[in-house]
Protein backbone atom coordinates (compact mmCIF):
# COMPACT_ATOMS: atom_id res chain seq x y z
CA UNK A 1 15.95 4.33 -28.90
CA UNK A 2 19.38 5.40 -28.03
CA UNK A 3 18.68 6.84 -24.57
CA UNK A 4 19.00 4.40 -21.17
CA UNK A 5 15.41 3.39 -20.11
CA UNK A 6 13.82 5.30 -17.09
CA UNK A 7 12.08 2.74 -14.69
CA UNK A 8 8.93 3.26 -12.62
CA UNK A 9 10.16 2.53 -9.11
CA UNK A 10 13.34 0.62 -8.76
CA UNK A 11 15.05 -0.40 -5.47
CA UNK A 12 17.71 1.99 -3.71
CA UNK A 13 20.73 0.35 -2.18
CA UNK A 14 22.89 2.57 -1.20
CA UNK A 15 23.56 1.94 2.66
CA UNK A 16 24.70 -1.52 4.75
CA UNK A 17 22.91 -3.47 2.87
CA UNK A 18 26.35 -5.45 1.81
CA UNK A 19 27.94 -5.42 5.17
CA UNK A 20 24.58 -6.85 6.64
CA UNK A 21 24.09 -9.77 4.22
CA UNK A 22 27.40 -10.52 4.64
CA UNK A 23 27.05 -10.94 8.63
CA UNK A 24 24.10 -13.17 7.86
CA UNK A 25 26.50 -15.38 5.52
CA UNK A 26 29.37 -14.96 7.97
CA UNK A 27 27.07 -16.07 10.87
CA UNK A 28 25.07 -18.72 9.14
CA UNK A 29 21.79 -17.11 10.03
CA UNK A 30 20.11 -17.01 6.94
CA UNK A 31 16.86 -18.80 7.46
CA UNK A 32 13.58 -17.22 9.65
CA UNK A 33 15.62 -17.44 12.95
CA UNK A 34 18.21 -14.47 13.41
CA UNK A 35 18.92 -11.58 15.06
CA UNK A 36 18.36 -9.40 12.21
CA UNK A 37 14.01 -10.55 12.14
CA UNK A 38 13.87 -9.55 15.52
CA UNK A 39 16.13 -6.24 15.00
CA UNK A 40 13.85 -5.13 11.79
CA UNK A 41 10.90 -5.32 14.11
CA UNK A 42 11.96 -3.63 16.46
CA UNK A 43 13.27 -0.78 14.65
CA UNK A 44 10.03 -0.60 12.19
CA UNK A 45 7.73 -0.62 15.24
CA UNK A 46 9.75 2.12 17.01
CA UNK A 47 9.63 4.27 13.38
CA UNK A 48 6.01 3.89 12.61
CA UNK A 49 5.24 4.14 16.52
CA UNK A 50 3.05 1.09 17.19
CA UNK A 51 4.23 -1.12 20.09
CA UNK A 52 4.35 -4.36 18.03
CA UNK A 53 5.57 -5.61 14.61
CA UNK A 54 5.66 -8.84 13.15
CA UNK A 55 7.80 -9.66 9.67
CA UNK A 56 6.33 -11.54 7.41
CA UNK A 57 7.12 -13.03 4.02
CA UNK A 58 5.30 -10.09 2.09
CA UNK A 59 2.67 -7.55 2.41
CA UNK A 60 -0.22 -10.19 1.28
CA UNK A 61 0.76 -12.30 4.27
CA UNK A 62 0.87 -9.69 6.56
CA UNK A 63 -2.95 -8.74 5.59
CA UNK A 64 -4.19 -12.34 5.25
CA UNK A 65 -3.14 -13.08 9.03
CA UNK A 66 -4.26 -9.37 9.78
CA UNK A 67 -7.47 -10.35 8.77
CA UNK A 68 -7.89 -13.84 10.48
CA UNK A 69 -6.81 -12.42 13.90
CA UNK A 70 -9.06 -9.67 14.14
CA UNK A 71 -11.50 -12.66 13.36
CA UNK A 72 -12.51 -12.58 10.13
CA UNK A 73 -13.89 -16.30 9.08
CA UNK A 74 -15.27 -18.02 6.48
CA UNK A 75 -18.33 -16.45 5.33
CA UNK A 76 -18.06 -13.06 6.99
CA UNK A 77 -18.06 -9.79 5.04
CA UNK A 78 -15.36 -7.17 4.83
CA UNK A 79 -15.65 -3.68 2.87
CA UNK A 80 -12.34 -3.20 1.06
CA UNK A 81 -12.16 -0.34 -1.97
CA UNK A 82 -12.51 -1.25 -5.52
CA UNK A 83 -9.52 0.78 -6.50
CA UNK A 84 -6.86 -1.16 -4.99
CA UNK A 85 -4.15 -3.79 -5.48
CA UNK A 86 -5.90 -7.35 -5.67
CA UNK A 87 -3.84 -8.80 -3.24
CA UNK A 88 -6.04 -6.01 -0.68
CA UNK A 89 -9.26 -8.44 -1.25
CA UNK A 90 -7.24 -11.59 -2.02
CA UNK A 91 -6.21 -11.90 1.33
CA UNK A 92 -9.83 -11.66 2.34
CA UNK A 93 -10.97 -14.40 0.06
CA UNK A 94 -8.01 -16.51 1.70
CA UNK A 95 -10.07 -16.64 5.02
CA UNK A 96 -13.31 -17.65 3.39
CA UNK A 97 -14.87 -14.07 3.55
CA UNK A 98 -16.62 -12.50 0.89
CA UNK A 99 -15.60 -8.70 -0.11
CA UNK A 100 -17.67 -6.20 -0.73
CA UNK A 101 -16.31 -3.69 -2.72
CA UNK A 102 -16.19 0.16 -2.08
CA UNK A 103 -16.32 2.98 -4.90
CA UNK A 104 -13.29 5.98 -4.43
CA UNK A 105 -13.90 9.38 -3.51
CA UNK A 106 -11.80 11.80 -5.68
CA UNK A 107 -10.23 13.58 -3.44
CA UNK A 108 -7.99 11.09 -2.09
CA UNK A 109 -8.48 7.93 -4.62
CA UNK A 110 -9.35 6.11 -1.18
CA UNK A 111 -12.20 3.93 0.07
CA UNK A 112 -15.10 7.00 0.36
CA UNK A 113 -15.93 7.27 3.69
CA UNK A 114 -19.37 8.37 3.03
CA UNK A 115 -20.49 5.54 1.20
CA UNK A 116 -19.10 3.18 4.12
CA UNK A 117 -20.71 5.22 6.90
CA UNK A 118 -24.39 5.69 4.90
CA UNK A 119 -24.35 1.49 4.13
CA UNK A 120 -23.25 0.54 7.59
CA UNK A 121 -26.52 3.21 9.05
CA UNK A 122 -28.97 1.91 6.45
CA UNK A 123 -28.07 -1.86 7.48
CA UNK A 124 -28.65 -0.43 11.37
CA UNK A 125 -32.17 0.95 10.23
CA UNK A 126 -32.78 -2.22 8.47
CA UNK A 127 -31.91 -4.65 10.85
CA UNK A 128 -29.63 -6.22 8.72
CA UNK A 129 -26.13 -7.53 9.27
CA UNK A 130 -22.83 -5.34 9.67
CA UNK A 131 -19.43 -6.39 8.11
CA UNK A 132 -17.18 -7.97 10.11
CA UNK A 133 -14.44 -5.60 9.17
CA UNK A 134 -13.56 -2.84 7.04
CA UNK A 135 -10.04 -2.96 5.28
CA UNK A 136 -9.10 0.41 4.19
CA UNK A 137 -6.06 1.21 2.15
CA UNK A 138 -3.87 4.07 1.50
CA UNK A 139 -3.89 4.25 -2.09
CA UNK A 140 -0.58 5.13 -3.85
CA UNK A 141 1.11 6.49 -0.82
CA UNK A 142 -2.03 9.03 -0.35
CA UNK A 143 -3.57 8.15 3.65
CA UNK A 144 -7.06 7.80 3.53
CA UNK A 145 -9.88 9.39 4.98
CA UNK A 146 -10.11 7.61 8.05
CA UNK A 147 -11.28 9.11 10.51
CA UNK A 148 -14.85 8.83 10.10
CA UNK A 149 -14.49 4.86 9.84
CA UNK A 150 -12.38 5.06 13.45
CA UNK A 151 -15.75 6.39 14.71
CA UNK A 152 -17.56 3.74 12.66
CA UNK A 153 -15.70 0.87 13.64
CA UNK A 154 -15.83 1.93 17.43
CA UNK A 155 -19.08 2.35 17.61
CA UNK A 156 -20.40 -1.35 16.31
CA UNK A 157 -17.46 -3.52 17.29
CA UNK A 158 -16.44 -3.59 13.60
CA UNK A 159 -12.63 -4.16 13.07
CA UNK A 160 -10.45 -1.63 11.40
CA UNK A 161 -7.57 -3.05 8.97
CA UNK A 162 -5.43 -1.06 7.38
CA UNK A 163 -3.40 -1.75 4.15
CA UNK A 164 -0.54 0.46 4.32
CA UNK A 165 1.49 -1.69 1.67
CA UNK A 166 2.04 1.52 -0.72
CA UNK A 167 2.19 4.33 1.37
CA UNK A 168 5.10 3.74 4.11
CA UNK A 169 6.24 7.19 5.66
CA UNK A 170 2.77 8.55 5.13
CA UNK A 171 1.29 10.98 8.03
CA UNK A 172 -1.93 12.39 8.80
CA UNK A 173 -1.33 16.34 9.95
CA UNK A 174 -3.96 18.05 11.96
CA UNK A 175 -6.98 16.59 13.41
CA UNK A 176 -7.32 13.83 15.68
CA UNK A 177 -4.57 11.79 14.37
CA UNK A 178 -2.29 14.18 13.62
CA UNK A 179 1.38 13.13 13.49
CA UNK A 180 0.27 9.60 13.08
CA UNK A 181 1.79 6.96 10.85
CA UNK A 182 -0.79 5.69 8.49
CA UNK A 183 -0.95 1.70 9.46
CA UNK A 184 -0.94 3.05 13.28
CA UNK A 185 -4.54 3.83 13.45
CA UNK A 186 -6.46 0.55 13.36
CA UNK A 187 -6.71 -2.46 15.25
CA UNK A 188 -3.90 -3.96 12.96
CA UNK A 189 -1.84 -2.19 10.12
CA UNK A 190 0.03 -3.93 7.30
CA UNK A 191 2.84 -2.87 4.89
CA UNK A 192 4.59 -4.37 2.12
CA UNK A 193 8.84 -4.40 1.02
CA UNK A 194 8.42 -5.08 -2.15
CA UNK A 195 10.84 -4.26 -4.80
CA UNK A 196 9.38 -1.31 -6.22
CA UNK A 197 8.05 0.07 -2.54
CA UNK A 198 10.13 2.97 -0.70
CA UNK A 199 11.96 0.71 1.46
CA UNK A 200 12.61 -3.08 -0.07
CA UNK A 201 13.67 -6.55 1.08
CA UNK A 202 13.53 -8.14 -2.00
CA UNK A 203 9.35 -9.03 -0.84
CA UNK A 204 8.12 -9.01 2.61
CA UNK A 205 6.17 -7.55 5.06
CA UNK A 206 5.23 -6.26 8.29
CA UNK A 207 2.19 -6.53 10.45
CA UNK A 208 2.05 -3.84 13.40
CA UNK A 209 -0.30 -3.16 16.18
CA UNK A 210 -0.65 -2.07 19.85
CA UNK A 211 -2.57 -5.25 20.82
CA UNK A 212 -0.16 -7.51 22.50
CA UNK A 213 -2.94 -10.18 22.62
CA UNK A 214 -3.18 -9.74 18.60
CA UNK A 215 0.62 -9.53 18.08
CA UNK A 216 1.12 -12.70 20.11
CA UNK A 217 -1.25 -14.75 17.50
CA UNK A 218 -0.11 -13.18 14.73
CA UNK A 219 3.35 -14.36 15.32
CA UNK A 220 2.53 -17.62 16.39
CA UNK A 221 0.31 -17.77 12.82
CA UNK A 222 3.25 -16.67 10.83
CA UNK A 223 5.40 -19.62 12.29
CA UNK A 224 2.91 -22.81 11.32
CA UNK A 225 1.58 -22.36 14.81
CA UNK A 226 3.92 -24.39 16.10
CA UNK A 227 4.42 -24.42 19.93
CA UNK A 228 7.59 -23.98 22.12
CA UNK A 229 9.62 -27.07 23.08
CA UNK A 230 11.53 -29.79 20.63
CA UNK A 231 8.63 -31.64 19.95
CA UNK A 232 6.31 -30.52 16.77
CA UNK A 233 3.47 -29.91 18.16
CA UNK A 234 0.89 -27.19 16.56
CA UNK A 235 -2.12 -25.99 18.54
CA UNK A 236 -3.72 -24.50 14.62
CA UNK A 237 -3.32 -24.45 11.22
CA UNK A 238 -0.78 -21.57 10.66
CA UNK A 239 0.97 -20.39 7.75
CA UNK A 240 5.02 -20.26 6.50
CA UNK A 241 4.92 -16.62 6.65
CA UNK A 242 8.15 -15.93 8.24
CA UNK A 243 10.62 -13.22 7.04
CA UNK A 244 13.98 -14.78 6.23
CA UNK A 245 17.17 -12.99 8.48
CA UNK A 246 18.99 -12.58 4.97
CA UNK A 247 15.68 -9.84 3.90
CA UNK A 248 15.41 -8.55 7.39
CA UNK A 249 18.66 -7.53 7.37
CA UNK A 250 18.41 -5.39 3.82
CA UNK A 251 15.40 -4.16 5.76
CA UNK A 252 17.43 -3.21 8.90
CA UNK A 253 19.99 -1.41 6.28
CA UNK A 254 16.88 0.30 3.92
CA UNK A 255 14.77 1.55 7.37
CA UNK A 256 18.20 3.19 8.21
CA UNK A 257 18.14 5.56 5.04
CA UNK A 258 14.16 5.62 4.82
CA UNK A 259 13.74 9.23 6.07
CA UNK A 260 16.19 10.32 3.12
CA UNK A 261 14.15 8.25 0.75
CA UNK A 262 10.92 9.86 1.89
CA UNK A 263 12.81 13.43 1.24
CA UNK A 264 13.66 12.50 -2.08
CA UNK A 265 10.22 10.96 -2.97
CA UNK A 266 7.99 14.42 -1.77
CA UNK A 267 11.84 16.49 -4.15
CA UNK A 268 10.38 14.56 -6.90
CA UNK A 269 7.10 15.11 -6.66
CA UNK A 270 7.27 18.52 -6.49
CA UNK A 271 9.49 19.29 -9.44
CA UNK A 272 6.49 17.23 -11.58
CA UNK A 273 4.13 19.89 -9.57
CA UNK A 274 6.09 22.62 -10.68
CA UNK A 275 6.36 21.66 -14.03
CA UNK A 276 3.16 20.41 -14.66
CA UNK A 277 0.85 22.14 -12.56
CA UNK A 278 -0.38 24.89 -15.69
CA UNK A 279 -0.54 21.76 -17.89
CA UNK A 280 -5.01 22.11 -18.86
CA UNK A 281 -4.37 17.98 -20.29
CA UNK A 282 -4.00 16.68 -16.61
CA UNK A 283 -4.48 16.69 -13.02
CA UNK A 284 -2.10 16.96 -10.34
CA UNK A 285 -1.75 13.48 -7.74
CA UNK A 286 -4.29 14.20 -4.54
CA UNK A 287 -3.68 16.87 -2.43
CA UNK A 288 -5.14 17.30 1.10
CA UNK A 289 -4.26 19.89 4.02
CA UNK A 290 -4.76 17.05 6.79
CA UNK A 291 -2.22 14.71 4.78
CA UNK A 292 1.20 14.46 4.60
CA UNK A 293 1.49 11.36 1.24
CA UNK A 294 4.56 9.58 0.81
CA UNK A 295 4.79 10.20 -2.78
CA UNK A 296 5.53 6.61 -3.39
CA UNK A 297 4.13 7.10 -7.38
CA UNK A 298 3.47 10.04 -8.30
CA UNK A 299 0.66 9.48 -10.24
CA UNK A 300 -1.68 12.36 -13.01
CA UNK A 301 -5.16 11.79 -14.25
CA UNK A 302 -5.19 12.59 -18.08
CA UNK A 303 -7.85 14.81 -19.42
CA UNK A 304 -9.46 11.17 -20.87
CA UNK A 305 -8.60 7.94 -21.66
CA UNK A 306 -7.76 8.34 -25.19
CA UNK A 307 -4.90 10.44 -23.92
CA UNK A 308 -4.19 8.75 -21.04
CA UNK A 309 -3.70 5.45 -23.52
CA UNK A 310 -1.79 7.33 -26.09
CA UNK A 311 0.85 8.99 -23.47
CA UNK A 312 1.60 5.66 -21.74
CA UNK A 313 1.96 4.58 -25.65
CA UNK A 314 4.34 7.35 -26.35
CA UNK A 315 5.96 6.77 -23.01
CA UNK A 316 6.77 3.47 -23.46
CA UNK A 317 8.92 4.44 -26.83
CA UNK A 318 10.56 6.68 -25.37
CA UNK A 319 11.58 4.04 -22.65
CA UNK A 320 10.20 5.43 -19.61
CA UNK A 321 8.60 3.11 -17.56
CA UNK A 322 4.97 4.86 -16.63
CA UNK A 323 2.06 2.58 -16.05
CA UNK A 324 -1.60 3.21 -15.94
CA UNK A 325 -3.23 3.04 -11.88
CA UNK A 326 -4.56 0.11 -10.52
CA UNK A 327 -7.66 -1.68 -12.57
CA UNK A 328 -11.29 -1.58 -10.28
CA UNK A 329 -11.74 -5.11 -8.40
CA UNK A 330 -15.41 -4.48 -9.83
CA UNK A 331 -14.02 -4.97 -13.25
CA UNK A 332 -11.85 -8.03 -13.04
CA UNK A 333 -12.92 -11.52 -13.18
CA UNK A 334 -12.35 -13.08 -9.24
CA UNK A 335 -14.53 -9.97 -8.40
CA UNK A 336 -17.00 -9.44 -10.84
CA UNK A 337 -20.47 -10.57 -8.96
CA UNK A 338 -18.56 -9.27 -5.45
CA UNK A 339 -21.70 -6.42 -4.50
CA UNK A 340 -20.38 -3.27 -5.00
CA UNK A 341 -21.28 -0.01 -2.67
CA UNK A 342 -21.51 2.93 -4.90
CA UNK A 343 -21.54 2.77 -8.84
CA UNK A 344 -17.95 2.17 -9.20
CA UNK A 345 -17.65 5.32 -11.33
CA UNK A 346 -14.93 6.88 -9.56
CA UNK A 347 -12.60 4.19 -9.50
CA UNK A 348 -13.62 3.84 -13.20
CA UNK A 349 -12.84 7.03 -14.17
CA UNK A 350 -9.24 6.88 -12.04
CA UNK A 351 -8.45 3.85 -13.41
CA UNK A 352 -9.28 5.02 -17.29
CA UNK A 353 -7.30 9.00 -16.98
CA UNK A 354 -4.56 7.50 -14.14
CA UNK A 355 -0.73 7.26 -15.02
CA UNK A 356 1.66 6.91 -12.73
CA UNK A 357 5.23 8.48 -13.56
CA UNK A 358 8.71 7.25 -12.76
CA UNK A 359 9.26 8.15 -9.16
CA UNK A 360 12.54 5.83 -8.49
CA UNK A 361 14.20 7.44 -5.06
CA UNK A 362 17.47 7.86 -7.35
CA UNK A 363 15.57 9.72 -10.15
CA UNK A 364 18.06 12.08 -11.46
CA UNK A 365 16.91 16.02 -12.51
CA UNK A 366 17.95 14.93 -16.03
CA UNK A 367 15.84 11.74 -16.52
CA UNK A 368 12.87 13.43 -14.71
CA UNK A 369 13.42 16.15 -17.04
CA UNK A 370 13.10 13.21 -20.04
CA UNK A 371 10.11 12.22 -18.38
CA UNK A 372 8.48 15.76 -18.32
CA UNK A 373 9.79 16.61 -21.72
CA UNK A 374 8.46 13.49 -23.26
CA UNK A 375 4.73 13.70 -21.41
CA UNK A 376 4.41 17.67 -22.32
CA UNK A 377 5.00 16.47 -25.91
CA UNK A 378 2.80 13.24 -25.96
CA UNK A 379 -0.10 15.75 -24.87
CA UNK A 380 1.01 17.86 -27.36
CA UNK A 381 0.77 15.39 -30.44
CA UNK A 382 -2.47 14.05 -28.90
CA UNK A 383 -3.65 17.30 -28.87
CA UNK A 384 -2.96 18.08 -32.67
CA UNK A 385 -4.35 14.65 -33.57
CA UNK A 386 -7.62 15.05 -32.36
């Protein structure tokens, strides 16, 4: 292979991410105390539009304390989607809850909202228990069909999480929430800077919410609980989660060029649309009209898995960094007896046809052309095989 290799999602920094790091080195503020911590929250919380946001170490952390301040204990249940991350039901099983797992819908890839509303009324009829809280996440920078769970949750004191770690910049258009940030909608909203996401600190996170009450104990959480005064004295167990100034301060620097990383995300995406969309092998990522995704990977379904195993195959050789969509929870080992609502066979399916494509912010037109070129003819030999 003489040709460079094409990554799936590689960080972008291209700003004052330099000039900041060195401020932090120049000012000895390098640790969890700094102005920059306090700066990135501010700014994030001001771009999202929630009135609070708390760093944390990474996304994870951000949902684990998510979950505990909303009250979620050992032994309570939370619905959280099959077709997700692990780290969305991990952070569950941190606080002693048990997940129950939810099957996708296909228009979206999300948590189906049907399924959630039809359990939680057939529990009511029954006279059986409700979850304590429902986790939903925006799959693959797609938001999620959330609106009937707002109602939901409202109605039977049932708190609303949402995992927003892959789909930062994400909007819903129209409709109740239109304009709104995904994250921005439930009681608490969590997001993730990991090195592949849209905006990076090297791995971190941020909480957000408009309950100062919540905000208040989730920082307190983050910082080992300890309490004010030069004595160490800690009123609960509470967790190193703090974001470091040195990461906050890439943060600061990557939230300045975020809306140019968003435009470049939704350029890229829609050169694959226009050059794929007559292509009878494979589906085109979700599309909704009340939706506005962040196109953090774009992502195809393959006719079937044979083909969807034999392109990332041929992919791979070609060096360009694709990689099939997330495995079901249902189907891995920590989660195999969790109950699952649905049959699981649309997260199956996704998970069997799904392939996400490089969509790095600083994907050139020539290496996505690579990319194109080198799918088209992997369905092509696939095609002539069978």
């Amino acid at each position: 292979m003489s040709e460079r290799p094409i990554p799936l999602a590689e960080p972008y920094l291209a700003g004052n991410e330099r000039a900041y790091l060195e401020e932090c080195l120049r000012t000895n503020y390098v640790s969890s105390i700094g102005p920059f911590v306090e700066r990135f929250e501010r700014e994030f919380a001001a771009y999202v539009g929630a009135a609070h946001a708390v760093a944390c170490s990474s996304g994870t952390a951000a949902l684990h304390v998510a979950l505990r301040v909303v009250g979620v204990g050992p032994g309570d249940e939370v619905f959280v989607p099959t077709f997700t991350f692990i780290a969305s039901a991990n952070a569950i099983t941190y606080q002693g809850a048990r997940p129950t797992l939810v099957d996708s819908e296909p228009a979206t890839w999300n948590m189906d909202p049907v399924l959630v509303v039809e359990e939680v009324e057939r529990r009511i009829r029954d006279g059986r228990p409700l979850p304590k809280a429902i986790e939903v996440v925006h799959v693959l920078g797609h938001p999620a069909d959330i609106v009937p769970l707002v109602r939901l949750c409202a109605d039977h004191r049932i708190a609303l999480v949402e995992d927003a770690a892959e789909a930062l910049g994400a909007r819903y258009r129209g409709g109740p929430l239109h304009g709104r940030h995904v994250g921005t909608v439930g009681r608490v909203g969590c997001f993730s800077f990991n090195g592949n996401k849209v905006i990076t600190t090297g791995g971190g996170g941020m909480l957000v919410t408009d309950d100062p009450t919540l905000a208040r104990h989730a920082r307190h959480l983050t910082t080992q609980a300890r309490l004010p005064g030069l004595a160490y004295q800690h009123d609960e167990i509470g967790y190193n989660y703090r974001l470091s100034n040195l990461a906050a301060a890439l943060g600061v620097a990557q939230l300045q060029q975020l809306p140019g990383f968003l435009a470049a995300k939704r350029r890229i995406a829609a050169r694959y649309d226009d050059a794929l969309r007559d292509c009878e092998a494979l589906a085109l990522p979700p599309r909704t009209g009340w939706a506005d995704p962040s196109s953090w990977l774009y992502s195809i379904r393959l006719r079937h898995a044979g083909l969807a195993h034999y392109v990332l195959q041929r992919l791979s050789a070609d060096g360009i960094g694709a990689r099939p969509v997330w495995t079901p929870l249902h189907g891995m080992a920590p989660y195999r007896d969790a109950r699952l609502i649905g049959d699981g066979s649309v997260a199956t399916s996704l998970a069997a046809t799904g392939v996400s494509l490089p969509s790095s912010v600083q994907l050139d037109p020539d290496d996505q052309s690579r990319v194109i070129d080198a799918l088209v003819r992997a369905v092509g030999e696939e095609r002539r095989k069978s």
